[in-house]
N, C-alpha and C. Protein backbone atom coordinates (compact mmCIF):
# COMPACT_ATOMS: atom_id res chain seq x y z
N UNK A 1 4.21 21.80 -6.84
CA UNK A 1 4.07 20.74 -7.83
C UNK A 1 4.26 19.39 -7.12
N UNK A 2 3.16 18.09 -7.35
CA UNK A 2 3.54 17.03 -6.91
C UNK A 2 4.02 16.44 -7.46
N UNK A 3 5.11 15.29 -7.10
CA UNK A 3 5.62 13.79 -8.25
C UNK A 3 4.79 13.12 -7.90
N UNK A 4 4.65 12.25 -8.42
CA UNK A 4 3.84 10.94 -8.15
C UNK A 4 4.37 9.64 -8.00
N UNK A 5 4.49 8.80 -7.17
CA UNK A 5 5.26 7.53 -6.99
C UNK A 5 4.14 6.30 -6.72
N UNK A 6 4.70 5.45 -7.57
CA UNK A 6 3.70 4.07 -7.03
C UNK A 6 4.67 3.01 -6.48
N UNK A 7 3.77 2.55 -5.48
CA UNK A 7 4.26 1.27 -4.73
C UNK A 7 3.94 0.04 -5.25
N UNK A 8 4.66 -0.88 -5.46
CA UNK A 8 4.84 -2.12 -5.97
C UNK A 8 4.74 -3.32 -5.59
N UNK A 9 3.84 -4.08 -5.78
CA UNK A 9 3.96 -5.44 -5.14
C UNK A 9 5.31 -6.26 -5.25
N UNK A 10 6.14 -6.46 -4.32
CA UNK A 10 7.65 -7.21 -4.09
C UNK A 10 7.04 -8.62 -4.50
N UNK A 11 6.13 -9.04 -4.92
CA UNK A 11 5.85 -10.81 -4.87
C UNK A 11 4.42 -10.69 -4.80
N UNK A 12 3.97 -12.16 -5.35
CA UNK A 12 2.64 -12.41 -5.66
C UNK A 12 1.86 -13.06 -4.04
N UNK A 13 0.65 -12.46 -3.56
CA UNK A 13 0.42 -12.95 -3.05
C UNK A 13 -1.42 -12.31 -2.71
N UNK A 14 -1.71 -12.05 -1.63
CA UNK A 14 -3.35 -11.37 -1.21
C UNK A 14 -2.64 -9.87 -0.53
N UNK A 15 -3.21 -8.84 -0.75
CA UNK A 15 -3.37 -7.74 -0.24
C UNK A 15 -4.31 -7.33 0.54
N UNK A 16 -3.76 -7.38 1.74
CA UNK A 16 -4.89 -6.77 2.60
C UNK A 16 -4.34 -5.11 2.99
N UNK A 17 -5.66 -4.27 3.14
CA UNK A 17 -5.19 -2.83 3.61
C UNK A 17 -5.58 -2.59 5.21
N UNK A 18 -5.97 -4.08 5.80
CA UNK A 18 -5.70 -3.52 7.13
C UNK A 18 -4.84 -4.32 7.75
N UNK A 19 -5.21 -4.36 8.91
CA UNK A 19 -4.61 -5.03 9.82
C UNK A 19 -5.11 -6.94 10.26
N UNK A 20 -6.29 -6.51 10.50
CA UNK A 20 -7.45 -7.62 10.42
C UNK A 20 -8.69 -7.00 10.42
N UNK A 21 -9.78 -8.05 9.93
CA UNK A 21 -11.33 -7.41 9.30
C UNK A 21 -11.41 -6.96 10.41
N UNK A 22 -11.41 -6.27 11.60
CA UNK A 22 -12.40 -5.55 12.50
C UNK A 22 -11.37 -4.48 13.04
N UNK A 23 -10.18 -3.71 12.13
CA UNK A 23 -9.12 -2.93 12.34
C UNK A 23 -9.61 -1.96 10.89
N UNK A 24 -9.62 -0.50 11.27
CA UNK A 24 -9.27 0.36 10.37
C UNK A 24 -7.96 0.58 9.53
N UNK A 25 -8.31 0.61 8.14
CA UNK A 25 -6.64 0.60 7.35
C UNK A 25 -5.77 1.30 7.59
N UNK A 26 -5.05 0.48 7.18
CA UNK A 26 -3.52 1.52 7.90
C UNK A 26 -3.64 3.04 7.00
N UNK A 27 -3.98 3.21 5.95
CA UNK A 27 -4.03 4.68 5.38
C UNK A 27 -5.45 4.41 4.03
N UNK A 28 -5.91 5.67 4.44
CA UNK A 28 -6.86 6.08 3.19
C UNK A 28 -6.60 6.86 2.54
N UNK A 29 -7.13 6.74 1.07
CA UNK A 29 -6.84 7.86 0.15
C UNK A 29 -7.14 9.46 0.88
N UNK A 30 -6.01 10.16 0.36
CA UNK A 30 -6.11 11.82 0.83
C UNK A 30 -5.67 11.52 2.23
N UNK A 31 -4.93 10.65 2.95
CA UNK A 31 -4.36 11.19 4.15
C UNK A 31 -2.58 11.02 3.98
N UNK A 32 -2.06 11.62 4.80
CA UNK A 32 -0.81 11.27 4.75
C UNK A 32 0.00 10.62 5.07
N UNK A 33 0.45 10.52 4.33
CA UNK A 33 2.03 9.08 5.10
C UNK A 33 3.15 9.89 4.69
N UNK A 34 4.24 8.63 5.22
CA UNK A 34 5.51 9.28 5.81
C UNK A 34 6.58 8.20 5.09
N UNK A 35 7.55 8.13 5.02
CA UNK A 35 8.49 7.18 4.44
C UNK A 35 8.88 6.36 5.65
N UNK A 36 8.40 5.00 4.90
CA UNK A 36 8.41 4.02 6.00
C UNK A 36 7.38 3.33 6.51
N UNK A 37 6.33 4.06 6.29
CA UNK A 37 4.70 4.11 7.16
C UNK A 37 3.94 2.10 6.35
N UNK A 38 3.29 1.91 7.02
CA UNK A 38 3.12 0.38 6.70
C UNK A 38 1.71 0.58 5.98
N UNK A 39 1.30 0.54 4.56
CA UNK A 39 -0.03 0.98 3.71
C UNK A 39 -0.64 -0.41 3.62
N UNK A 40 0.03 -1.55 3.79
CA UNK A 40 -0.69 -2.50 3.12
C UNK A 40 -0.08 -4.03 3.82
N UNK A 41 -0.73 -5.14 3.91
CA UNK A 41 -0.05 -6.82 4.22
C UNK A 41 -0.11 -7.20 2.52
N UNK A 42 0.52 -8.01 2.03
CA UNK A 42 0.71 -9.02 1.84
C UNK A 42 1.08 -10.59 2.20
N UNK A 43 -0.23 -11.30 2.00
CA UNK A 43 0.32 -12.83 2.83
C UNK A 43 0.41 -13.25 1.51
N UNK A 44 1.49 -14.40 1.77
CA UNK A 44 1.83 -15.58 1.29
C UNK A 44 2.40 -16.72 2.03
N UNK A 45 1.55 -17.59 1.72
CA UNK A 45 1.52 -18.84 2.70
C UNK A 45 1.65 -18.83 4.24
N UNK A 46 0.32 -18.34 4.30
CA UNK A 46 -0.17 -17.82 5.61
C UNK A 46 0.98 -16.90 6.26
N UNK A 47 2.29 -16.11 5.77
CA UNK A 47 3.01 -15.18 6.11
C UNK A 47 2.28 -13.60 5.79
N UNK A 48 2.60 -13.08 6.63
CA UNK A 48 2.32 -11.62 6.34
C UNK A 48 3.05 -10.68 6.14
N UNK A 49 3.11 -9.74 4.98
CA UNK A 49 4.11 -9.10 4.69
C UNK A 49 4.44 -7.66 4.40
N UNK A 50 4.62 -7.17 5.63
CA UNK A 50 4.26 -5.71 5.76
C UNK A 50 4.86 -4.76 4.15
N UNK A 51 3.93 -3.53 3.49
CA UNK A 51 4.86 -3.15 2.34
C UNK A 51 4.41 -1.75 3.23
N UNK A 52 5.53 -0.95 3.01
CA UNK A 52 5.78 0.28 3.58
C UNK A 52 6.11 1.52 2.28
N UNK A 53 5.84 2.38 2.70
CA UNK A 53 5.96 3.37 1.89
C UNK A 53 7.29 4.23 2.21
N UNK A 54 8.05 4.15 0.43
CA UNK A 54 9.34 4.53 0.43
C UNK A 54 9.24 6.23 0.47
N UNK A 55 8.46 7.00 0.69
CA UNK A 55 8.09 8.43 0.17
C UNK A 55 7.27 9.00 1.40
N UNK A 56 7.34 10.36 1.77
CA UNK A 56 6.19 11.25 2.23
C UNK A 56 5.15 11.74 1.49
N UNK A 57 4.41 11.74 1.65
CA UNK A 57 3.07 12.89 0.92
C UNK A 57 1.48 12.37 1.23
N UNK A 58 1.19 12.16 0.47
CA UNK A 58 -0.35 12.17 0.29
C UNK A 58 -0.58 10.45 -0.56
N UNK A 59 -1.56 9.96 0.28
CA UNK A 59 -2.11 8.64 -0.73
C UNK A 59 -2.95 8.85 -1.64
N UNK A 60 -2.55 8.75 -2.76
CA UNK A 60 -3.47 9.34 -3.98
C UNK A 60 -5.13 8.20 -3.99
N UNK A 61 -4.25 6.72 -4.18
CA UNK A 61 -5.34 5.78 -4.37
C UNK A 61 -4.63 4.56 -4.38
N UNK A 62 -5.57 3.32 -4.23
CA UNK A 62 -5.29 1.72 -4.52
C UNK A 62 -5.40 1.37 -5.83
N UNK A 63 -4.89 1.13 -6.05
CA UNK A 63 -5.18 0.40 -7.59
C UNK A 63 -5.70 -1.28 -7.35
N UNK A 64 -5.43 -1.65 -6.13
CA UNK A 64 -6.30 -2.99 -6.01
C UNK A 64 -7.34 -3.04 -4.79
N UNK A 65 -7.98 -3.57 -4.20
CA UNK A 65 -8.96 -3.78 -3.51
C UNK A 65 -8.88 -4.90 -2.20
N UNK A 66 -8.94 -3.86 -1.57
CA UNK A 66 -8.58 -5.60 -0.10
C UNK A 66 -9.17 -6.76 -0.04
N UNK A 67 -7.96 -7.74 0.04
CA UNK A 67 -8.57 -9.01 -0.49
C UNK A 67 -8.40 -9.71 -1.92
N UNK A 68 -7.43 -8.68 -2.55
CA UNK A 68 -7.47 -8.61 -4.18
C UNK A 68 -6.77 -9.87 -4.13
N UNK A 69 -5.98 -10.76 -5.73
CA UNK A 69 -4.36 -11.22 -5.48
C UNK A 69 -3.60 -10.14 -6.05
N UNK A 70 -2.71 -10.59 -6.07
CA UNK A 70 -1.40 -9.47 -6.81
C UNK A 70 -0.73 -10.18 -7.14
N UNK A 71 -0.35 -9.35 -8.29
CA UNK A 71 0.90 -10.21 -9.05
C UNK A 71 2.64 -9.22 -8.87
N UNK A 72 3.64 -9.89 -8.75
CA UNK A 72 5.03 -9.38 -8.04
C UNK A 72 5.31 -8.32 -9.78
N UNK A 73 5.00 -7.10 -9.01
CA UNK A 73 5.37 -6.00 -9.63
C UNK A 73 4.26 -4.97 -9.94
N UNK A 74 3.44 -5.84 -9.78
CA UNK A 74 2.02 -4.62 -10.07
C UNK A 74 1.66 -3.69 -8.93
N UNK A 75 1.31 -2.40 -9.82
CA UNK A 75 1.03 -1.52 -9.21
C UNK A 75 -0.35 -1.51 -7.64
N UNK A 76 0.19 -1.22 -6.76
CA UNK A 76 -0.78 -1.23 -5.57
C UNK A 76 -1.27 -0.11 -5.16
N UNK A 77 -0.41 1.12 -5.20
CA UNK A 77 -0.77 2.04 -4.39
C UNK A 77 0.07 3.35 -4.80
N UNK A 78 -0.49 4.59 -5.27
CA UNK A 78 0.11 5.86 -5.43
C UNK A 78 0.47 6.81 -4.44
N UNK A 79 1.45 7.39 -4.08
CA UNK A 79 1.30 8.45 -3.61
C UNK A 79 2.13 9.77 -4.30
N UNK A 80 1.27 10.81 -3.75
CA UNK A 80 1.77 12.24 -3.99
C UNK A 80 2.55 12.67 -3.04
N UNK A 81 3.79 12.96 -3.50
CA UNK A 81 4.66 14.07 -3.09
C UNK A 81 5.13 15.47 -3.10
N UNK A 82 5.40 16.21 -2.04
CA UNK A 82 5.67 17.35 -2.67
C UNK A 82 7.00 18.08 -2.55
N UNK A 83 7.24 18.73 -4.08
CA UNK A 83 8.58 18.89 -4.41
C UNK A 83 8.73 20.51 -4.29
C-alpha cells in the first residue's frame, strides 16, 4: 500500500525543475527519490532555493510546470511511498 505525500511551496516565488535550461530535471514523474533528494529551485529575488524531498518513494507528479509562479503553500509535487 502507498501513502501519498505532497511537497509544498515554503514561499512565493518561480519554480524551476531543473537546474538550468540546458540541465535535465532533477526528478521525473515515476522515478525515485530519497528523503532529502533536491526535486525542484525556487528563486526569489534572483535567490535560488533548493526544496528537497522530506520522504522516499516514487514521484507521482507536478502539480505546477517549470517556470510556473507559486504561491507559499501550494501544492508542487507528490510523492508515493511505501508502507
Amino acid at each position: 500500500m502507498s501513502d501519498f505525500h505532497e511537497i509544498f511551496a515554503p514561499f512565493p516565488g518561480v519554480l524551476y525543475l531543473r537546474a538550468d535550461p540546458n540541465s535535465e530535471p532533477f526528478v521525473q514523474p515515476g522515478e525515485s527519490v530519497a528523503d532529502g533528494d533536491v526535486v525542484a529551485l525556487i528563486e526569489v529575488m534572483k535567490m535560488f532555493h533548493e526544496i528537497r524531498s522530506e520522504w522516499t518513494g516514487r514521484l507521482v507528479g507536478f502539480g505546477v510546470a517549470d517556470g510556473d509562479a507559486v504561491s507559499m503553500g501550494q501544492a508542487i509535487a507528490q510523492i508515493a511511498s511505501e508502507s
